[in-house]
Protein backbone atom coordinates (compact mmCIF):
# COMPACT_ATOMS: atom_id res chain seq x y z
CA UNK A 1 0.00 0.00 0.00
CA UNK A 2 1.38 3.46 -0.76
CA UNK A 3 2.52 5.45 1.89
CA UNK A 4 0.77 8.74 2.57
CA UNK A 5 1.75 12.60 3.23
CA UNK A 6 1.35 13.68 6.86
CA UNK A 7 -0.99 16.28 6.71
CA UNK A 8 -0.51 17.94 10.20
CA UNK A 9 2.09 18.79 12.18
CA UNK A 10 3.86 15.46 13.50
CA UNK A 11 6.70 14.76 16.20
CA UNK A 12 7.74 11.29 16.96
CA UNK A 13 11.40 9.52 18.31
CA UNK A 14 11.57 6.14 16.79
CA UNK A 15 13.88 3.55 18.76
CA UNK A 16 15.16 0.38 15.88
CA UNK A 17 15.00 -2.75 17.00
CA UNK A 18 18.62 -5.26 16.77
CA UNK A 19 16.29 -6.44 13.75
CA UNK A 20 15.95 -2.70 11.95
CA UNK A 21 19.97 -2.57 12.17
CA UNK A 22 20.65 -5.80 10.84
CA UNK A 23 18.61 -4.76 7.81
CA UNK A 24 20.13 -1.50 7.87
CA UNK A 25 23.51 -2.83 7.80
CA UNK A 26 22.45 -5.72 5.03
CA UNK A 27 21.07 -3.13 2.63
CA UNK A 28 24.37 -0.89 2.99
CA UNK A 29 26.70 -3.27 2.36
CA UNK A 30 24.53 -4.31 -1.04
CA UNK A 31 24.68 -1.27 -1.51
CA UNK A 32 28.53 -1.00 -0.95
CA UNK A 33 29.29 -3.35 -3.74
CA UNK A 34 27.73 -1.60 -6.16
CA UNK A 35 29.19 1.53 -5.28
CA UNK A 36 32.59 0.50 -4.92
CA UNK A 37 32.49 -1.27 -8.69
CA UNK A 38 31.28 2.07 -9.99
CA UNK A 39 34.01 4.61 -8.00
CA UNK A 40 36.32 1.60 -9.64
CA UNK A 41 35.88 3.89 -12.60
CA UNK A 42 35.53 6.92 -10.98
CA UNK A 43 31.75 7.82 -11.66
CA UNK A 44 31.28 9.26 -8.16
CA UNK A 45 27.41 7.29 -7.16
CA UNK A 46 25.22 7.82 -3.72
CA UNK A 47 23.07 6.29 -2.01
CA UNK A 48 20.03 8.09 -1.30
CA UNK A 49 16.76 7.40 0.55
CA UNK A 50 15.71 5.25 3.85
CA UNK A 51 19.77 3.55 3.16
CA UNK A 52 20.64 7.01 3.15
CA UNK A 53 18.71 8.31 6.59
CA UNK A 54 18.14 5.03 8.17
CA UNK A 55 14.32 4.40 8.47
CA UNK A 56 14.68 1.02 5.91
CA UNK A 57 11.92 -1.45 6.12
CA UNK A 58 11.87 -4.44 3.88
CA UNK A 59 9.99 -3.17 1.22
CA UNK A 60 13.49 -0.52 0.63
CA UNK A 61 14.37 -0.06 -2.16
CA UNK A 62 18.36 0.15 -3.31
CA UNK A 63 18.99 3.28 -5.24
CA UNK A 64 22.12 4.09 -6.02
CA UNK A 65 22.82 7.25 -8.56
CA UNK A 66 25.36 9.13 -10.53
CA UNK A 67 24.65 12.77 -10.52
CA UNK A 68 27.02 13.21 -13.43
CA UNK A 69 26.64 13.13 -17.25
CA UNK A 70 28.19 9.22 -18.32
CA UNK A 71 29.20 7.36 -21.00
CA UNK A 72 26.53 4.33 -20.32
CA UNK A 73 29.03 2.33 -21.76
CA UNK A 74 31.20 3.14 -18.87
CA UNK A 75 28.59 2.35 -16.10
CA UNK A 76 27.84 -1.05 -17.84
CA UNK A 77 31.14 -2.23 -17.91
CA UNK A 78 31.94 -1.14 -14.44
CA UNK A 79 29.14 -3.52 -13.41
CA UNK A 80 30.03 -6.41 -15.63
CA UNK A 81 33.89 -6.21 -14.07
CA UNK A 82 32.34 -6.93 -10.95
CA UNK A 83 30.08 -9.17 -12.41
CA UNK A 84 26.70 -7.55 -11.16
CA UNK A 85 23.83 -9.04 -12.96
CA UNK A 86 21.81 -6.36 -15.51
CA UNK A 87 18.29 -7.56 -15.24
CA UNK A 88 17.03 -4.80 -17.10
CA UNK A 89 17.81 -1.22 -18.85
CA UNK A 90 15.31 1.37 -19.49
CA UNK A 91 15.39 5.13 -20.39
CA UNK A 92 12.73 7.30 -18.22
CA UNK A 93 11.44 10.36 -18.16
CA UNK A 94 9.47 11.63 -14.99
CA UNK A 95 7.81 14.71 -17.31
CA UNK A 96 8.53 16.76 -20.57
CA UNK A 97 10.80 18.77 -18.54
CA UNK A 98 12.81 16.09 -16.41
CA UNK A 99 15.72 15.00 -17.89
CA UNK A 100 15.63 11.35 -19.43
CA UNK A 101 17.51 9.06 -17.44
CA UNK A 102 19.22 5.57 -18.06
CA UNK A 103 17.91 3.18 -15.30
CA UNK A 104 19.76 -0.18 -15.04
CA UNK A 105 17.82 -2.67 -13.08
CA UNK A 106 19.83 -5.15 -11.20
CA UNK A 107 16.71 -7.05 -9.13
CA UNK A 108 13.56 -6.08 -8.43
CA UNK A 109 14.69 -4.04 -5.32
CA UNK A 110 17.93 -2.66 -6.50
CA UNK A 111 19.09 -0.07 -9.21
CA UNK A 112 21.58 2.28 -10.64
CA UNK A 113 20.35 5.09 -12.46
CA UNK A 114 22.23 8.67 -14.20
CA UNK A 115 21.13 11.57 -16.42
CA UNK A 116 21.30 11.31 -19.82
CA UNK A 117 20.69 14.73 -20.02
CA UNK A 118 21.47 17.83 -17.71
CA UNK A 119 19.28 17.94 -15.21
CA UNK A 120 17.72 21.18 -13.38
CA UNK A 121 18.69 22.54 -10.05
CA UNK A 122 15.69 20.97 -8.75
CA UNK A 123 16.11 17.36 -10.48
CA UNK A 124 19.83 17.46 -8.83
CA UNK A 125 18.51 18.42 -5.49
CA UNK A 126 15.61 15.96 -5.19
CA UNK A 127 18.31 13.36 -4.38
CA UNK A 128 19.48 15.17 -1.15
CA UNK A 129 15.78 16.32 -0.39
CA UNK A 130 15.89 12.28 0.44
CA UNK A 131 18.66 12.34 1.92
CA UNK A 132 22.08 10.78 -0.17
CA UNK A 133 25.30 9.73 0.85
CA UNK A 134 28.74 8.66 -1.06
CA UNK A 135 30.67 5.86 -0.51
CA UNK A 136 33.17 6.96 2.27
CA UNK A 137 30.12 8.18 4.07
CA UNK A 138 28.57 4.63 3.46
CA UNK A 139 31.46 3.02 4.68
CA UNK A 140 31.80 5.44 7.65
CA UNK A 141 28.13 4.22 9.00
CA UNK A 142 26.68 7.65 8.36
CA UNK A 143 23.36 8.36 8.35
CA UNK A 144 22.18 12.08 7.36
CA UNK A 145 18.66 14.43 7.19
CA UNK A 146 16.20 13.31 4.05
CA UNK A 147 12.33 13.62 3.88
CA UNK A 148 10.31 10.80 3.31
CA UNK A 149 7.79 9.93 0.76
CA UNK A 150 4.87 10.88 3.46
CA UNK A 151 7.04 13.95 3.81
CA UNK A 152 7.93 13.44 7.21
CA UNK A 153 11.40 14.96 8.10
CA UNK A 154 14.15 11.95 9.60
CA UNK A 155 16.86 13.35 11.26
CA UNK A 156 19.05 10.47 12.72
CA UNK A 157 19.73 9.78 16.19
CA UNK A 158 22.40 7.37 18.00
CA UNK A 159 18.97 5.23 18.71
CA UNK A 160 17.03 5.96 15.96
CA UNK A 161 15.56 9.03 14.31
CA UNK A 162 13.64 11.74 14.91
CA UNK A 163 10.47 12.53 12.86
CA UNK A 164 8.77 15.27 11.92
CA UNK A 165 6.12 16.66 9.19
CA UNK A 166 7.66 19.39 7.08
CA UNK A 167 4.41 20.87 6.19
CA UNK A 168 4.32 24.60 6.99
CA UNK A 169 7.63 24.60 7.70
CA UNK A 170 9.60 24.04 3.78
CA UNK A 171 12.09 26.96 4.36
CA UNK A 172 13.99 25.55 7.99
CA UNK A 173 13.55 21.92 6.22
CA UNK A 174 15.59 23.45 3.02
CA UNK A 175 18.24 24.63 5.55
CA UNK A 176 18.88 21.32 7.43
CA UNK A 177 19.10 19.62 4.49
CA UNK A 178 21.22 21.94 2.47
CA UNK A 179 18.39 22.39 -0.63
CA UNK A 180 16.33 25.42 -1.58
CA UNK A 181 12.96 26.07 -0.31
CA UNK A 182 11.55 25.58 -3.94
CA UNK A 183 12.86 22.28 -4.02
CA UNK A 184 11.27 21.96 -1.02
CA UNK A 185 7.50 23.29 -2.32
CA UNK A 186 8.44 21.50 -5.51
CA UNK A 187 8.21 18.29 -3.89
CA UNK A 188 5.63 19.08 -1.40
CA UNK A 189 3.20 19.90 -4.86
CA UNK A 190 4.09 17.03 -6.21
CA UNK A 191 3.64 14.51 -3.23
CA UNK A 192 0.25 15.95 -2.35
CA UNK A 193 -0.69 15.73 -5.88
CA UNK A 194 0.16 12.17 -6.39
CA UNK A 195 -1.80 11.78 -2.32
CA UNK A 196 -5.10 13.24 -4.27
CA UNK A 197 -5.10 12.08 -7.37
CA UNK A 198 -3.13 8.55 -7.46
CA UNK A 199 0.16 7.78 -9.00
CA UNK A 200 0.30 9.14 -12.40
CA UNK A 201 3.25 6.86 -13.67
CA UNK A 202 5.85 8.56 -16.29
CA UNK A 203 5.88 10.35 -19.13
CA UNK A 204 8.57 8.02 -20.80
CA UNK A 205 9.37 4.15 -19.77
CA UNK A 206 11.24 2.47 -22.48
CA UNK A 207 13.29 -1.19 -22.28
CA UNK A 208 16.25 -1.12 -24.06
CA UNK A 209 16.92 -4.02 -26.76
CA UNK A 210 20.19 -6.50 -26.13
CA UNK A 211 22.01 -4.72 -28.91
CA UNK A 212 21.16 -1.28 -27.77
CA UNK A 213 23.36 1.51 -26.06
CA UNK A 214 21.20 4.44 -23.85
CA UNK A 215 22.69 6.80 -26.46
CA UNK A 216 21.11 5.16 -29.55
CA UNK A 217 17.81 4.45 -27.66
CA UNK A 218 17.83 8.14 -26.67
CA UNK A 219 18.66 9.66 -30.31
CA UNK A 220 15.89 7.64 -31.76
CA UNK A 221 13.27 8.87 -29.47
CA UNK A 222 14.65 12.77 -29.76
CA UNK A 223 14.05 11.65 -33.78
CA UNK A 224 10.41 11.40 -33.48
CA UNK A 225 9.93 13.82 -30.23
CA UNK A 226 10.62 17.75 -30.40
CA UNK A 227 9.91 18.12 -26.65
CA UNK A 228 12.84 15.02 -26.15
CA UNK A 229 15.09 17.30 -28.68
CA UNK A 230 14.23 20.50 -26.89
CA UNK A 231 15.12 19.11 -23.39
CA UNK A 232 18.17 17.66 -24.56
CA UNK A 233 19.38 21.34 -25.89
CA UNK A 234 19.20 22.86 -22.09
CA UNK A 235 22.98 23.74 -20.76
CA UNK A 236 22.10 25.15 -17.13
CA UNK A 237 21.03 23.29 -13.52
CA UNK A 238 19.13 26.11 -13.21
């Protein structure tokens, strides 16, 4: 069932169990291996999310991303070296204005994903409105600040977390987390939205062929679409 926004102002210190930290600890170090093949080849990947801030249940999902324009044929290879299974590769676009991203699927649960194209300010910063860390971090057992998808603020604690609605209160949630308030009311619109009217999917979900590269699937969809071509001539993160 789909989690929910918190609609009113919410306070609550959650304690995990010796169960919550060995899942904790088993997601990280998934997640670990993955990241460690990719900084192999220098492509600089988080973690972001519940592996990121700590609240993981077994429903997590791992998603591991590289902020930084890639050859895909780079990221591939860095996950066949360590021989991490590709289950799946598809391009997707959240909306006309998102950039398209390549989204390698390596189970059900876990994925590594990076722009195709440059992404927005507010694109970038959705990552760290979650909450993301890099590898050292991972490695260092840190656990930072992120909003959830029921956009309840988790600030870690030695015990726990801390959690707290961010409703009415966007511009000291941008500060903690190091974002701008409109990313902030960006993703507030959105997640009520999607609370009212349902999940309205993507606006692009494509499966690569075997014989395909990201690059090729992307130039033959910019072919047919002008919006795809017009998206793919923006230079700023603005």
């Amino acid at each position: 069932m789909a989690t929910k926004p918190k609609k009113h102002a919410n306070y609550k210190e959650v304690d995990y169990t010796s169960r919550h930290w060995a899942l904790l600890w088993e997601y990280r170090e998934k997640a670990a291996q993955i990241m460690a093949a990719l900084e192999g080849f220098r492509l600089q990947p988080v973690v972001h999310g519940s592996i990121a801030r700590g609240d993981v249940n077994k429903n997590s999902d791992i998603d591991v991303f590289i902020a930084n324009l890639q050859s895909s044929f780079l990221v591939e290879t860095a996950l066949e070296k360590a021989k991490t299974p590709i289950n799946a590769r598809l391009l997707v676009q959240a909306t006309p204005t998102y950039a398209m991203k390549a989204h390698i699927e390596i189970d059900v649960k876990t994925s590594v994903s990076f722009p195709l194209m440059r992404m927005r300010r507010v694109e970038r910063e959705f990552y760290k409105f979650g909450g993301e860390i890099n590898l050292n971090q991972l490695r260092e057992g840190t656990r930072v600040a992120g909003v959830d998808k029921k956009l309840m603020l988790i600030e870690p604690t030695g015990e726990g977390h801390i959690e707290s609605s961010i409703l009415g209160r966007e511009e000291h949630v941008a500060k903690i987390l190091g974002v701008s308030a409109g990313t902030v009311r960006d993703r507030v619109r959105v997640l009520l939205k999607r609370d009212e009217v349902g999940r309205t999917g993507v606006f692009i979900k494509k499966e690569l062929v075997s014989d395909e590269t990201f690059e090729m699937a992307l130039k033959k969809l910019a072919d047919k679409n002008p919006a795809i071509r017009r998206r793919m001539k923006m230079k700023t993160h603005g």
